[in-house]
PDB file of N, CA and C in Angstrom:
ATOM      1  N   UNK A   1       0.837  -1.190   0.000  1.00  0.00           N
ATOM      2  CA  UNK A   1       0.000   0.000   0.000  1.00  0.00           C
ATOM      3  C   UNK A   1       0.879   1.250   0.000  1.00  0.00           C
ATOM      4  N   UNK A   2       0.413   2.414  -0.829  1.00  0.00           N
ATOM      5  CA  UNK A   2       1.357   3.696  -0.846  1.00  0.00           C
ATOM      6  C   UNK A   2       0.736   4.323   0.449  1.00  0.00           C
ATOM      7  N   UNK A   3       2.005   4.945   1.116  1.00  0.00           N
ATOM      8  CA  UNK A   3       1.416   6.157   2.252  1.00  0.00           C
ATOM      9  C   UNK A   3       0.809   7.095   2.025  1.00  0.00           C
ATOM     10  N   UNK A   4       0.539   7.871   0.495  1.00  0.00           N
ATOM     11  CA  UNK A   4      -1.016   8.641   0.151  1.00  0.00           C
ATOM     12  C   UNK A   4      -2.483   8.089  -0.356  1.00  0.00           C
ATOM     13  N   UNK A   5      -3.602   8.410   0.337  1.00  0.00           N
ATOM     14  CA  UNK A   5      -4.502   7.665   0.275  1.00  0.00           C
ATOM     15  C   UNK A   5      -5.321   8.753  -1.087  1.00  0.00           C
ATOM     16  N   UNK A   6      -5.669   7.832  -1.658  1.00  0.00           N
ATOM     17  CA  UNK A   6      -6.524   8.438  -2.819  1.00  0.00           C
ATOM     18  C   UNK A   6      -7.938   9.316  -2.431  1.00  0.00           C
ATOM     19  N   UNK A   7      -8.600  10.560  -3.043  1.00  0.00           N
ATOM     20  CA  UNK A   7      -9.508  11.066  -2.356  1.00  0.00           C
ATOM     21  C   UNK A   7     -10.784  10.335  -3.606  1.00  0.00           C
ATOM     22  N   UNK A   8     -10.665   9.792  -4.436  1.00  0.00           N
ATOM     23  CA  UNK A   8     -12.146   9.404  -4.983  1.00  0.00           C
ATOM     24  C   UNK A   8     -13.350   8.544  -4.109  1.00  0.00           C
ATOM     25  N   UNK A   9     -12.633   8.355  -3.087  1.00  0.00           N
ATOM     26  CA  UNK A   9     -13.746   7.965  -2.270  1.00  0.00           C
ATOM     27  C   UNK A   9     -15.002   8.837  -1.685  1.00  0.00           C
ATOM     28  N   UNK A  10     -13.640   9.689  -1.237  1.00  0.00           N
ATOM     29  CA  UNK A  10     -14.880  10.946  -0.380  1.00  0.00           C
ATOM     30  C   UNK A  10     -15.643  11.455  -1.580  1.00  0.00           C
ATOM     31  N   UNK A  11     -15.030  11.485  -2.707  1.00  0.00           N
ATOM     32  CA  UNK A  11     -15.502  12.539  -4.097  1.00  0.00           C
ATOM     33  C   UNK A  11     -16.520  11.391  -4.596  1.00  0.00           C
ATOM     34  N   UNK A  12     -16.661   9.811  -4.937  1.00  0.00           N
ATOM     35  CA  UNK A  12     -17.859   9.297  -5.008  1.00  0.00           C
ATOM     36  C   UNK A  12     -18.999   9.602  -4.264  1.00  0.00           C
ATOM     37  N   UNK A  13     -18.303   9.723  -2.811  1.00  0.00           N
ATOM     38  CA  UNK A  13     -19.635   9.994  -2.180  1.00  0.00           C
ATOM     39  C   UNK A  13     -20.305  11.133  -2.088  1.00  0.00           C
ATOM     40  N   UNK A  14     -19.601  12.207  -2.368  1.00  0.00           N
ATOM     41  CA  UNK A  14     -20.151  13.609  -2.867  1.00  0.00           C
ATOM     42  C   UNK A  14     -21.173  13.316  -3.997  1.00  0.00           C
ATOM     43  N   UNK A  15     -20.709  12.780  -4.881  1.00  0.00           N
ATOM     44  CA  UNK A  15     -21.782  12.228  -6.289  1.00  0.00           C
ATOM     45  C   UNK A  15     -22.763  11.950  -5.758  1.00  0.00           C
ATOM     46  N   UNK A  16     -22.696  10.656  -4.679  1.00  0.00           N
ATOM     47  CA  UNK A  16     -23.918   9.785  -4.754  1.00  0.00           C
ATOM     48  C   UNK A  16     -25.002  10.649  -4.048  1.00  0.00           C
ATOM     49  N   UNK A  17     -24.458  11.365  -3.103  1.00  0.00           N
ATOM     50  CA  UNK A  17     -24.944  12.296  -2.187  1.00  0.00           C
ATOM     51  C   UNK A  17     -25.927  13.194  -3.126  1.00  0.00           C
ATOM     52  N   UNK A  18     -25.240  13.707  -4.018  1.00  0.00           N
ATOM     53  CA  UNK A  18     -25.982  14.754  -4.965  1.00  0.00           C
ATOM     54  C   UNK A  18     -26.622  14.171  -5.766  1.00  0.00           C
ATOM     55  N   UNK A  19     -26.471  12.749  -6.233  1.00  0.00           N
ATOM     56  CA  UNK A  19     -27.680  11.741  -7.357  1.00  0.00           C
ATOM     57  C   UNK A  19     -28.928  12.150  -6.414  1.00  0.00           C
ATOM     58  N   UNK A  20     -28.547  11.466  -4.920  1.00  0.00           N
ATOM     59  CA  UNK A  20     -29.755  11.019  -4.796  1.00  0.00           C
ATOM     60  C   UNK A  20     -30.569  12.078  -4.105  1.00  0.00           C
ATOM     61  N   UNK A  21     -30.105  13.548  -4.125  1.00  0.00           N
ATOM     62  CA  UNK A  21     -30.828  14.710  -3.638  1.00  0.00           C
ATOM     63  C   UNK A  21     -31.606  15.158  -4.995  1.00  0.00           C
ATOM     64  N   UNK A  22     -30.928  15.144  -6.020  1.00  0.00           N
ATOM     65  CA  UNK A  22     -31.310  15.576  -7.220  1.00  0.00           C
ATOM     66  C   UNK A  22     -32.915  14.726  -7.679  1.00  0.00           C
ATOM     67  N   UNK A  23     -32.438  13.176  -6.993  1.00  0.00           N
ATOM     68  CA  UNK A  23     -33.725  12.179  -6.865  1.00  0.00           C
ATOM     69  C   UNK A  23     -34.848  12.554  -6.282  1.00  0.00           C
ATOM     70  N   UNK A  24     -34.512  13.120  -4.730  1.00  0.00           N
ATOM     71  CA  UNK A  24     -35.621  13.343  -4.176  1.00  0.00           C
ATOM     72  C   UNK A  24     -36.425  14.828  -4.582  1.00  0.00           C
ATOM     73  N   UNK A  25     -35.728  15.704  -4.843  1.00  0.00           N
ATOM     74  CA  UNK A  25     -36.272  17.005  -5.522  1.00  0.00           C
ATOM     75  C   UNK A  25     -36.895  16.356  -6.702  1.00  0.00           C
ATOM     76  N   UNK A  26     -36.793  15.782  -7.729  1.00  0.00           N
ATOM     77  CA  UNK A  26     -37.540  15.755  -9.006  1.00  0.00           C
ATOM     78  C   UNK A  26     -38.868  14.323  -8.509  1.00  0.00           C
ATOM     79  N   UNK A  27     -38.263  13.706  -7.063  1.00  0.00           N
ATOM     80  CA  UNK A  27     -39.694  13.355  -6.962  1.00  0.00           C
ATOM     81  C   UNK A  27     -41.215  14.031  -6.430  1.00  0.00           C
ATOM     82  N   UNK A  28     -40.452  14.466  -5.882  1.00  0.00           N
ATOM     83  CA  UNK A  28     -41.215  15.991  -4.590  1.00  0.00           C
ATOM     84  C   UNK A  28     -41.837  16.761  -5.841  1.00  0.00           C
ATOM     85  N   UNK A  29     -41.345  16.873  -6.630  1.00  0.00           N
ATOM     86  CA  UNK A  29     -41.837  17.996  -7.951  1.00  0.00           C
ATOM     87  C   UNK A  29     -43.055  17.170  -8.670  1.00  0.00           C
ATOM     88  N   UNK A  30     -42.631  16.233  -9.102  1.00  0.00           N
ATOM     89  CA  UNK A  30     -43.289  14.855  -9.739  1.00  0.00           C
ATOM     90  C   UNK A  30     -44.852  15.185  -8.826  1.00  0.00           C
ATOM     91  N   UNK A  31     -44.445  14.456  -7.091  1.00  0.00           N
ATOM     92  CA  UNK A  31     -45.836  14.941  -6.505  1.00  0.00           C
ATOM     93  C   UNK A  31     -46.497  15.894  -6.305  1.00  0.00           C
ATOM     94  N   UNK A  32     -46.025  17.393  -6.114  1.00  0.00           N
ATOM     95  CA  UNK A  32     -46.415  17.895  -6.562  1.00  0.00           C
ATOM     96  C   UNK A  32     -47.558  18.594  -7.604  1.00  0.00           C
ATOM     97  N   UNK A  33     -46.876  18.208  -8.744  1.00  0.00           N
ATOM     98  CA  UNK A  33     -47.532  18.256 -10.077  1.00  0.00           C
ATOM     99  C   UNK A  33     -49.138  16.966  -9.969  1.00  0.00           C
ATOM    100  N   UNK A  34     -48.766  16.244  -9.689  1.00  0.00           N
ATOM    101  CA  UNK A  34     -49.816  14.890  -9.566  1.00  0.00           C
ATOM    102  C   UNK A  34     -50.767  15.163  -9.066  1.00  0.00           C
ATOM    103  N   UNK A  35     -50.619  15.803  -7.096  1.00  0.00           N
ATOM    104  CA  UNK A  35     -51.336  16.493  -6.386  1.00  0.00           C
ATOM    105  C   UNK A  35     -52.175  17.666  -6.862  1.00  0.00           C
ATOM    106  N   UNK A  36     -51.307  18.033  -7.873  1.00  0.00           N
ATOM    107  CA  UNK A  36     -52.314  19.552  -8.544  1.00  0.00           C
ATOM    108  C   UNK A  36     -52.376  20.817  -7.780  1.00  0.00           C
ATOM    109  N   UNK A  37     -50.913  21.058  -6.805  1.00  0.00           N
ATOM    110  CA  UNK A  37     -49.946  22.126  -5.776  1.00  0.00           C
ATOM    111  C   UNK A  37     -49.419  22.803  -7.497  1.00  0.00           C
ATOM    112  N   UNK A  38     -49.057  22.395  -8.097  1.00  0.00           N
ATOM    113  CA  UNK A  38     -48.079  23.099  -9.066  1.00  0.00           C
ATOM    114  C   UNK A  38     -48.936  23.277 -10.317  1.00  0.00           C
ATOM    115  N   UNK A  39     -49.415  23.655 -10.948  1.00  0.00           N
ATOM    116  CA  UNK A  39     -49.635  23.364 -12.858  1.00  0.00           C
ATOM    117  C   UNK A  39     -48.875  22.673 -13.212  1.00  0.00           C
ATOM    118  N   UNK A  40     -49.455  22.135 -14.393  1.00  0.00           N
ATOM    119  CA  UNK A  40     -48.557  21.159 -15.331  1.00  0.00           C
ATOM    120  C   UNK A  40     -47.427  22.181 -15.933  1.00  0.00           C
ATOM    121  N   UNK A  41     -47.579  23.361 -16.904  1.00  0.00           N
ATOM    122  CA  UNK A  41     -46.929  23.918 -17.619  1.00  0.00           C
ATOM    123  C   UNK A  41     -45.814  24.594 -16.681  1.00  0.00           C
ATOM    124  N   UNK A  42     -45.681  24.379 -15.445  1.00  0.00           N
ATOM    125  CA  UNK A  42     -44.825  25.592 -14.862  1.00  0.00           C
ATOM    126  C   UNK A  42     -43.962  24.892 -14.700  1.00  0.00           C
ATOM    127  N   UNK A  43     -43.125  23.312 -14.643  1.00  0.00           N
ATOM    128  CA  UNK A  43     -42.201  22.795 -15.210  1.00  0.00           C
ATOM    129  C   UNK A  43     -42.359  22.327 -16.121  1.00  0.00           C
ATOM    130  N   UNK A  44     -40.829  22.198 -17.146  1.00  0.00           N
ATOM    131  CA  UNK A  44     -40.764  21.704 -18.244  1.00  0.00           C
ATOM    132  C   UNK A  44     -40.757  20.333 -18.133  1.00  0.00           C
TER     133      UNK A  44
END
């Protein structure tokens, strides 16, 4: 093993972190829209 540790770990988990926020906002929107809180036309 080298004595510097690689940072793509922490930086995957930054990703996954932001997939799955990006997930829950476009579901929240999704209900939203369904519920009939939003119009259809006011997202694309």
């Amino acid at each position: 093993m080298s004595e510097h540790e690689t940072t793509t770990e922490g930086e995957s988990r930054a990703a996954l972190s932001e997939d799955w926020a990006a997930t829950i906002v476009g579901l929240a929107l999704l209900l939203l829209v369904i519920a009939g809180v939003i119009p259809t036309g006011v997202i694309p």
